[in-house]
Protein backbone atom coordinates (compact mmCIF):
# COMPACT_ATOMS: atom_id res chain seq x y z
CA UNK A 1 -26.12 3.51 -16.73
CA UNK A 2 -22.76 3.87 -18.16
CA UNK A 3 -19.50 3.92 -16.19
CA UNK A 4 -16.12 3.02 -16.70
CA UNK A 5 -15.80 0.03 -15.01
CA UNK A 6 -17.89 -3.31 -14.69
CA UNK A 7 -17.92 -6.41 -12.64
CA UNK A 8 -14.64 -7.76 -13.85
CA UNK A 9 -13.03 -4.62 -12.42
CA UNK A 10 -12.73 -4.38 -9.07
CA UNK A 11 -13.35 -1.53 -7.11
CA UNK A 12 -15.99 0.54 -5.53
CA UNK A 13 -17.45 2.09 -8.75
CA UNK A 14 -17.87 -1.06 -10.41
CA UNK A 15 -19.61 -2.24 -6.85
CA UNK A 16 -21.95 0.94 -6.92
CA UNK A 17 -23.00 0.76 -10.32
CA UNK A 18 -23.97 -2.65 -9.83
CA UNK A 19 -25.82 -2.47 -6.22
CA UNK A 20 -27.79 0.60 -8.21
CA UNK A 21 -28.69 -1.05 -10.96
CA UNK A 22 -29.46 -4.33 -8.85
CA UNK A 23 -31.89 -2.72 -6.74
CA UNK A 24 -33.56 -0.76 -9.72
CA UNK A 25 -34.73 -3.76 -11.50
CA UNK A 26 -35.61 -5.09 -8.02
CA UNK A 27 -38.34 -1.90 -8.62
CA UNK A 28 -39.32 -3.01 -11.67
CA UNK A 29 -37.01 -0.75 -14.00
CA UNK A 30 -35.68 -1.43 -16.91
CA UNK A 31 -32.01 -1.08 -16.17
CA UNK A 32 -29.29 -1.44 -18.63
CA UNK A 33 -25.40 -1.22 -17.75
CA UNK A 34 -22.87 -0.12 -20.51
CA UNK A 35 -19.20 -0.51 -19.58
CA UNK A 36 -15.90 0.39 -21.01
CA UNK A 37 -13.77 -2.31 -19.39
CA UNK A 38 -14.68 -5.40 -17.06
CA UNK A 39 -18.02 -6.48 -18.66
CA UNK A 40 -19.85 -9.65 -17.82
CA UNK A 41 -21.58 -10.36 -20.99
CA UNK A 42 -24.69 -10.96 -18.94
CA UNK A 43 -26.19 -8.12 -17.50
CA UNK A 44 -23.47 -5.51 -17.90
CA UNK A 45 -22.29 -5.15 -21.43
CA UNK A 46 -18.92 -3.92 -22.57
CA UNK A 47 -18.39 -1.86 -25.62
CA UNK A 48 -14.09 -1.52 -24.81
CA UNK A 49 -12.06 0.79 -26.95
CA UNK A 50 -10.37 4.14 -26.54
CA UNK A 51 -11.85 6.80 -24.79
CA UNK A 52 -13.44 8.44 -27.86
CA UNK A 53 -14.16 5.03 -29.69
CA UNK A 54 -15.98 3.74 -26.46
CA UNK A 55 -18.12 7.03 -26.26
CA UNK A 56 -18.80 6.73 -30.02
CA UNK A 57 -20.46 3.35 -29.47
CA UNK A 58 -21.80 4.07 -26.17
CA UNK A 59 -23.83 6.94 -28.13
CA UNK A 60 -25.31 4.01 -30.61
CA UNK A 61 -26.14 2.02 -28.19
CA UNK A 62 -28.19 5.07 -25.98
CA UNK A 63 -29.53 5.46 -29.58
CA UNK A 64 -30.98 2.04 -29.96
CA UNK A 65 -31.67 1.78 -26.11
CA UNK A 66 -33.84 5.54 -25.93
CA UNK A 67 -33.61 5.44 -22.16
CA UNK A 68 -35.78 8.16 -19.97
CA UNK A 69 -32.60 8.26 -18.40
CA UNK A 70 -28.91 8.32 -18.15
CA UNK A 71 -27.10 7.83 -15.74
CA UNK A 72 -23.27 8.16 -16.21
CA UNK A 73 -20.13 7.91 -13.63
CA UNK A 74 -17.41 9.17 -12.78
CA UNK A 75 -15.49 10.30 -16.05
CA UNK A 76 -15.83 12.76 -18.64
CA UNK A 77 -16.44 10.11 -21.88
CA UNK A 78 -19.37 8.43 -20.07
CA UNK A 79 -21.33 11.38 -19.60
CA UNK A 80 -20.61 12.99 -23.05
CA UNK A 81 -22.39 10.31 -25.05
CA UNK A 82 -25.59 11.03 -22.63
CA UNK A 83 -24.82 14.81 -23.32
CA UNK A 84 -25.29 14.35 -27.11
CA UNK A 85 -28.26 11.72 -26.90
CA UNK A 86 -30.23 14.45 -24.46
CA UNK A 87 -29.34 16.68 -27.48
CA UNK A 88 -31.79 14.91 -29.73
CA UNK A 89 -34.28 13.81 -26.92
CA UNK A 90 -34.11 16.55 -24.83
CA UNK A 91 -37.20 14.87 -22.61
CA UNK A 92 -34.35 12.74 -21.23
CA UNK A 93 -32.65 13.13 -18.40
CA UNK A 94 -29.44 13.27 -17.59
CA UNK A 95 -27.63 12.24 -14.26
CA UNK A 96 -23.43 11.95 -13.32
CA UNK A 97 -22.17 10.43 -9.85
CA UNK A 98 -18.61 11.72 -8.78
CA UNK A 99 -17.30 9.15 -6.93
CA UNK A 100 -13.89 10.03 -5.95
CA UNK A 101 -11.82 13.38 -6.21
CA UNK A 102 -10.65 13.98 -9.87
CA UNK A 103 -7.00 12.99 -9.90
CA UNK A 104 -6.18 15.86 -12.32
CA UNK A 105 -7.42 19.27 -11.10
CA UNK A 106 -5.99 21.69 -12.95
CA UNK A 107 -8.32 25.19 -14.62
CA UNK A 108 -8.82 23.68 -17.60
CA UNK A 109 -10.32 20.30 -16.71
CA UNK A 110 -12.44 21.84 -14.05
CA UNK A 111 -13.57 23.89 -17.05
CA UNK A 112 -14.30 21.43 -18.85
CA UNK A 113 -15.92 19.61 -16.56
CA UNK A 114 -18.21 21.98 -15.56
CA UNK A 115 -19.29 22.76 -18.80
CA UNK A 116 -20.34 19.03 -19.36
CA UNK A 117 -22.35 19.38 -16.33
CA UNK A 118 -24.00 21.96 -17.07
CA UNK A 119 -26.13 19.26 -19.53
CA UNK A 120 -27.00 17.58 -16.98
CA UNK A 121 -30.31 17.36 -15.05
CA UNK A 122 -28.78 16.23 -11.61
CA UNK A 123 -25.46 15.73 -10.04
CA UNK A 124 -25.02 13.39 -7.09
CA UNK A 125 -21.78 12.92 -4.56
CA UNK A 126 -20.87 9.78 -2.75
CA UNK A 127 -19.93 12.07 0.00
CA UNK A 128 -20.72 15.43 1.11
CA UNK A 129 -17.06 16.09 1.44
CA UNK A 130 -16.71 15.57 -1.59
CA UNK A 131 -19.29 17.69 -2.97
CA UNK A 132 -18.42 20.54 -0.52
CA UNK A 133 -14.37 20.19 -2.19
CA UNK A 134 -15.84 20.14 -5.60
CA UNK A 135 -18.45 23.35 -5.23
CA UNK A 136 -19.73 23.54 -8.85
CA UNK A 137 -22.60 25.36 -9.39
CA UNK A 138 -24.36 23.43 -12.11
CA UNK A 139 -26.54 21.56 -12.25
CA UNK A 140 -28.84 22.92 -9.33
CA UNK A 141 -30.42 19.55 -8.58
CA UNK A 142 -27.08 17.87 -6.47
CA UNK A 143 -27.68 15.06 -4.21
CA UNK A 144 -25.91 12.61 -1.74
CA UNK A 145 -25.50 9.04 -2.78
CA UNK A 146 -23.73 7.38 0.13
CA UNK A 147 -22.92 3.76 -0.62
CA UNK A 148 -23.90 1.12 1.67
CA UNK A 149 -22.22 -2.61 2.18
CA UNK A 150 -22.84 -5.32 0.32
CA UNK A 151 -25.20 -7.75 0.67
CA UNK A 152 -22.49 -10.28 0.71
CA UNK A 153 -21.85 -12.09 3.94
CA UNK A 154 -19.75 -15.44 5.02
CA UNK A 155 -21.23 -17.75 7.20
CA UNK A 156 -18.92 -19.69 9.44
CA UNK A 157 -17.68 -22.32 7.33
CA UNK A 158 -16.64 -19.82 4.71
CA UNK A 159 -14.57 -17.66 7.19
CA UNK A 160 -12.99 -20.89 8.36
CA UNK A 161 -11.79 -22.08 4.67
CA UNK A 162 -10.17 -18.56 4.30
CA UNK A 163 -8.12 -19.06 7.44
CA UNK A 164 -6.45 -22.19 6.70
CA UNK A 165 -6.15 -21.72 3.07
CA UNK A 166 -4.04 -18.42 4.41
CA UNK A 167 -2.82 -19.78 7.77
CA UNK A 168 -4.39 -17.66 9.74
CA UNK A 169 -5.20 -20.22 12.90
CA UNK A 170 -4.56 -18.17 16.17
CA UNK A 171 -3.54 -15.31 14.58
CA UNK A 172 -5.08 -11.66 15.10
CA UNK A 173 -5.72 -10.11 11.42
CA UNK A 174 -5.73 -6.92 10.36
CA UNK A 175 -7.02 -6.25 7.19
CA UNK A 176 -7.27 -3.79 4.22
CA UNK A 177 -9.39 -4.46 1.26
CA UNK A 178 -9.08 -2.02 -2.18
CA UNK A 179 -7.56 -2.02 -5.49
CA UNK A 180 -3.83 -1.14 -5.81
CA UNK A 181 -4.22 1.37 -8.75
CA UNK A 182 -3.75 4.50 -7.96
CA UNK A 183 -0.82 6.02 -6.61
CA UNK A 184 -2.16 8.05 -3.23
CA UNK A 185 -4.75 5.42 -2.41
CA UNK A 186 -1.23 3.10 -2.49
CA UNK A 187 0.83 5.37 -0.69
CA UNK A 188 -1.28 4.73 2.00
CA UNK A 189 -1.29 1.25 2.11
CA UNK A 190 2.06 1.30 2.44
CA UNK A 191 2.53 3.67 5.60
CA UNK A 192 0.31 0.99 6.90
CA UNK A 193 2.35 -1.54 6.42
CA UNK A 194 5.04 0.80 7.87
CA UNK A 195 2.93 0.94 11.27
CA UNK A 196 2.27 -2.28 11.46
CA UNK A 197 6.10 -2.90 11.26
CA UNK A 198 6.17 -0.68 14.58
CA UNK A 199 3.60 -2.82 16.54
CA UNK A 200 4.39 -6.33 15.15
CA UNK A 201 7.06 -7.39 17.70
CA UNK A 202 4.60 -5.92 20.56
CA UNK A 203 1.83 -8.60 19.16
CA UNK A 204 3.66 -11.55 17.87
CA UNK A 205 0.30 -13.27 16.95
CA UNK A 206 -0.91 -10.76 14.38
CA UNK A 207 -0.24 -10.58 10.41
CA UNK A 208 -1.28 -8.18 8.17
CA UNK A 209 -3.73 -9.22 5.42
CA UNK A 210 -3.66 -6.89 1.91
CA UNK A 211 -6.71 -8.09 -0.03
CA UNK A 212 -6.70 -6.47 -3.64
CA UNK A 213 -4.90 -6.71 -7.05
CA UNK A 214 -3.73 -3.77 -9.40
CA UNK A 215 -0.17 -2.46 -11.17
CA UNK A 216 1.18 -1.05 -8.12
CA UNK A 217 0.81 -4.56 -6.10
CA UNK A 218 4.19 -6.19 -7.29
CA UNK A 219 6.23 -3.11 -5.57
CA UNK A 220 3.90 -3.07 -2.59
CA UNK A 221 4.68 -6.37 -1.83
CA UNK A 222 8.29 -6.01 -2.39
CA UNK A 223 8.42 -3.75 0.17
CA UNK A 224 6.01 -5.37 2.56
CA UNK A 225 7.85 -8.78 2.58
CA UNK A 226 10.81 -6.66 2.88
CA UNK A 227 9.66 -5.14 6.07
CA UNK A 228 7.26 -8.21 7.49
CA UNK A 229 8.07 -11.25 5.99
CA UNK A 230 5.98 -13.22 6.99
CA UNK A 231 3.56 -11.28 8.98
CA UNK A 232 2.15 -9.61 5.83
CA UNK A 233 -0.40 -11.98 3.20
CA UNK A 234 -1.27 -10.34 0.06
CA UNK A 235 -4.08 -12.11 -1.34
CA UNK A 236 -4.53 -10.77 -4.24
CA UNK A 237 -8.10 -10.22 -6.19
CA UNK A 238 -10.97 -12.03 -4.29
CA UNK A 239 -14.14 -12.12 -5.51
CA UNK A 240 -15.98 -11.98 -2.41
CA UNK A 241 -14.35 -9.59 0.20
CA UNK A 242 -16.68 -11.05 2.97
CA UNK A 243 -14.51 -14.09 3.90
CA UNK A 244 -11.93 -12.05 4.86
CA UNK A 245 -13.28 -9.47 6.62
CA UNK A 246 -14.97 -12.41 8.50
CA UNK A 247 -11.13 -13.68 9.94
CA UNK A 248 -10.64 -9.80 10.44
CA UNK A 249 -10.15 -8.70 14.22
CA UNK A 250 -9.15 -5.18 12.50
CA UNK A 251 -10.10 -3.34 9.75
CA UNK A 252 -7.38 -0.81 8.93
CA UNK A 253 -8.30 1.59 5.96
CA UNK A 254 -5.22 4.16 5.42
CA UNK A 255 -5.71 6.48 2.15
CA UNK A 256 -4.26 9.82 1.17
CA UNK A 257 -6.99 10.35 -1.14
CA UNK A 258 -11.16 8.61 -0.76
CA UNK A 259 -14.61 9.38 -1.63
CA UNK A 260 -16.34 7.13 0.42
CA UNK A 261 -14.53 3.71 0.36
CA UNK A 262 -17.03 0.48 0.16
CA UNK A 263 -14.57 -1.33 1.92
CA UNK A 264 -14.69 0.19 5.07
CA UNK A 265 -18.58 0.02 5.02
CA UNK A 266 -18.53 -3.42 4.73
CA UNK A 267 -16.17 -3.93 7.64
CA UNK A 268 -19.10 -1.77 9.35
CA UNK A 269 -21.57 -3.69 8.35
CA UNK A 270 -19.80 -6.98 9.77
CA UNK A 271 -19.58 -4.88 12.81
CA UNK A 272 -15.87 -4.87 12.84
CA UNK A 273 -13.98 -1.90 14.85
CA UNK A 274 -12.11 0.30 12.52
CA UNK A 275 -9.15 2.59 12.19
CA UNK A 276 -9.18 5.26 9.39
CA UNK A 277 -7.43 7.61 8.00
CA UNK A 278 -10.07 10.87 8.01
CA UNK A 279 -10.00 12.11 4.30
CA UNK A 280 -12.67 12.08 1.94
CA UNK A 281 -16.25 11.20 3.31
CA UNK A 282 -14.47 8.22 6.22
CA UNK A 283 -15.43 11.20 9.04
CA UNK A 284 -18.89 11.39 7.50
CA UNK A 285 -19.67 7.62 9.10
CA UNK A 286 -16.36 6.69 11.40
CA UNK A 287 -16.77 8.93 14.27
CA UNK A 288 -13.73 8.55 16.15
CA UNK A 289 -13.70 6.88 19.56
CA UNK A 290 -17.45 6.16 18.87
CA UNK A 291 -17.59 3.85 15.55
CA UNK A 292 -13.73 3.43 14.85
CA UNK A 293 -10.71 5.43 15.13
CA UNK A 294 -9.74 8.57 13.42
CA UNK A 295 -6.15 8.95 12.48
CA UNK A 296 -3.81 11.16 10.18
CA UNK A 297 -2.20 9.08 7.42
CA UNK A 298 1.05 9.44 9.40
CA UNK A 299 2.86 5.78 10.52
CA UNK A 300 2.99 7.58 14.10
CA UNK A 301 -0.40 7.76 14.67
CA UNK A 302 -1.32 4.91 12.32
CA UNK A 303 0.77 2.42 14.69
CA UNK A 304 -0.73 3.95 18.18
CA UNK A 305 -4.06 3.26 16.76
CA UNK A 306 -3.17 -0.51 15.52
CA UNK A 307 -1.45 -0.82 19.29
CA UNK A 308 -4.41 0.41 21.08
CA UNK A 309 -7.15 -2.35 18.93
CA UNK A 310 -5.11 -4.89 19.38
CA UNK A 311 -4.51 -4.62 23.31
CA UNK A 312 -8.14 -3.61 23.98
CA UNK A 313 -10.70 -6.72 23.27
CA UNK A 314 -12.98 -4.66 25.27
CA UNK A 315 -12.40 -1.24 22.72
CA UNK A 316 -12.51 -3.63 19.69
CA UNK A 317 -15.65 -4.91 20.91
CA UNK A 318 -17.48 -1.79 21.51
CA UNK A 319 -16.24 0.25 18.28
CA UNK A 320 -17.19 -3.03 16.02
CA UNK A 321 -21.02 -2.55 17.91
CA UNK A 322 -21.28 0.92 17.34
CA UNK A 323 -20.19 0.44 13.98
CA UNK A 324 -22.71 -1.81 12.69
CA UNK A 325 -25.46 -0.19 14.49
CA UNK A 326 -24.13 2.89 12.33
CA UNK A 327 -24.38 1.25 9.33
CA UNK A 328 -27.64 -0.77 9.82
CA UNK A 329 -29.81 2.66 10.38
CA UNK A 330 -27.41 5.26 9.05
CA UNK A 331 -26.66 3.47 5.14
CA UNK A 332 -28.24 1.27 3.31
CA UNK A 333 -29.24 0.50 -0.63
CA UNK A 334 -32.71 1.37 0.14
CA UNK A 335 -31.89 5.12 1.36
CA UNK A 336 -29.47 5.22 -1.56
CA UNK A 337 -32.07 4.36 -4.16
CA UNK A 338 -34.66 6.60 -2.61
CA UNK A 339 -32.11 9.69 -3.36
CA UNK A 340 -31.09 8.25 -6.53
CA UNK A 341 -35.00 7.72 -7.79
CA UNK A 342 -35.82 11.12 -6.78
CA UNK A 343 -32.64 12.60 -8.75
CA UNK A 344 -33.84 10.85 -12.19
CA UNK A 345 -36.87 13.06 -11.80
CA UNK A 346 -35.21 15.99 -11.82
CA UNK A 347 -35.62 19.01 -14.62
CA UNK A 348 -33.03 21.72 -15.76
């Protein structure tokens, strides 16, 4: 596998990549993981550099490796070096996972995207909105890889640490978990802090917990403490996610731009009711008024939603049910390698 981004990166790439490649040697396949930045020098190895200088040396490496197959994510220089190694052993195949919309969409980089692709054997989408919004023809073998939560989960005495090393004793949480890199994903963590700001005085006891690290955090927590004070915690990065979902009563996910955030599915999977903004694949598993609650990524609606979660024990209860029961037959690694085993054995 080769993607951008390894275990010392967070994010959901980084996550997928690893629960793939996990659960492939779990099989009994040989699995190797070449990254460009965030490496563990264990069983992900990083080969850094520019863009070109990390696809130069990701080509060596696929030519000492001689995989059956490559799989590459989510950028154009990992899936060029398994473009020119399938040129020499054609036999191989060739596989690239888009995992969130590309942030430049212009002619010529949907060009030259699609020509790339059309080396490859299979294509696979973490969402099926996303591969309806993308619509390229080629390659004809294109398959859904939803993600599915982590295995990680916090037992009692974990969840208990995190709230008093935060100070969250008798206070209702709401929580959003991702990476504060790019700009639209930001955007709408801040109009939730902006709704929150509208309910806070309604529910004195509640605080506003921003788990994840990135460029854009230092502004976004200007501008939070500006608003909140303190009813807003910014954690920063945390290793394991689990601890605070555990402390969460809410799990707010607000985004102007998603493929199918692993966040969110592991606030399912800790059966944890939900509010969402519905881009990208979230509609695909948050059905709204069934497993969580559908909004636009507008503070108006944002802050009714918050309002109505935390006045309803009864709601909160019954949307975190139906969410894990979603998530416990609906996702799961096991599906995801199925697809993903099947897509390696496809031919041009």
């Amino acid at each position: 596998m080769i993607s951008p981004y390894g275990p010392r990166w967070v994010g959901g790439i980084s996550k997928f990549v690893l629960a793939l490649a996990d659960g492939l040697r779990e099989d009994g396949v040989e699995c190797y993981v070449i990254v460009r930045i965030g490496g563990d020098g264990i069983s992900v190895s990083e080969l850094g550099g520019p863009k070109l200088v990390f696809l130069v040396r990701a080509l060596a490496r696929l030519l000492r490796l001689r995989p059956d197959v490559v799989h590459a994510h989510s950028h154009w220089y990992t899936v060029l070096p398994g473009i020119l190694f399938r040129a020499l052993h054609p036999s191989s195949r060739l596989v690239f996972t888009f995992h969130t919309p590309p942030v430049v969409q212009n002619r010529p980089s949907m060009v030259f995207m699609s020509l790339l692709l059309g080396f490859c054997t299979a294509a696979t989408f973490v969402s099926r909105d996303l591969k309806n919004r993308l619509a390229i023809r080629r390659p004809r073998a294109q398959y859904i890889t939803y993600p599915a939560p982590e295995r990680q989960i916090a037992d009692g005495t974990e969840g208990e640490r995190f709230r008093s090393q935060f100070s969250l004793n008798n206070r209702s949480v709401v929580t959003f978990i991702g990476p504060l890199v790019w700009p639209l994903k930001v955007e709408g963590v801040r109009r939730l802090i902006e709704s929150f700001a509208e309910v806070a005085d309604k529910h004195p006891q509640s605080v506003l917990l921003i788990v994840g690290d990135g460029p854009l955090k230092t502004e976004l927590e200007s501008f939070g403490h500006t608003l909140l004070q303190n009813r807003i915690i910014f954690t920063g990065y945390l290793g394991n996610v689990a601890a605070a979902l555990s402390v969460t009563q809410v799990y707010a996910h607000i985004s102007l731009q998603e493929g199918l955030p692993l966040a969110l599915l592991n606030a399912m999977g800790l059966g944890k009711p939900i509010v969402a903004s519905a881009v990208g694949g979230i509609p695909e598993v948050i059905s709204d008024g069934q497993t969580g609650l559908l909004v636009q990524p507008e503070v108006r609606d944002v802050a009714r939603a918050l309002d109505q979660l935390l006045s309803d024990s009864q709601l909160r209860e019954r949307l975190g049910r139906a969410a894990f029961e979603f998530s416990r037959t609906k996702l799961g690694w096991r599906k995801t390698l199925d697809v993903v085993r099947k897509c390696y054995e496809a031919r041009t």
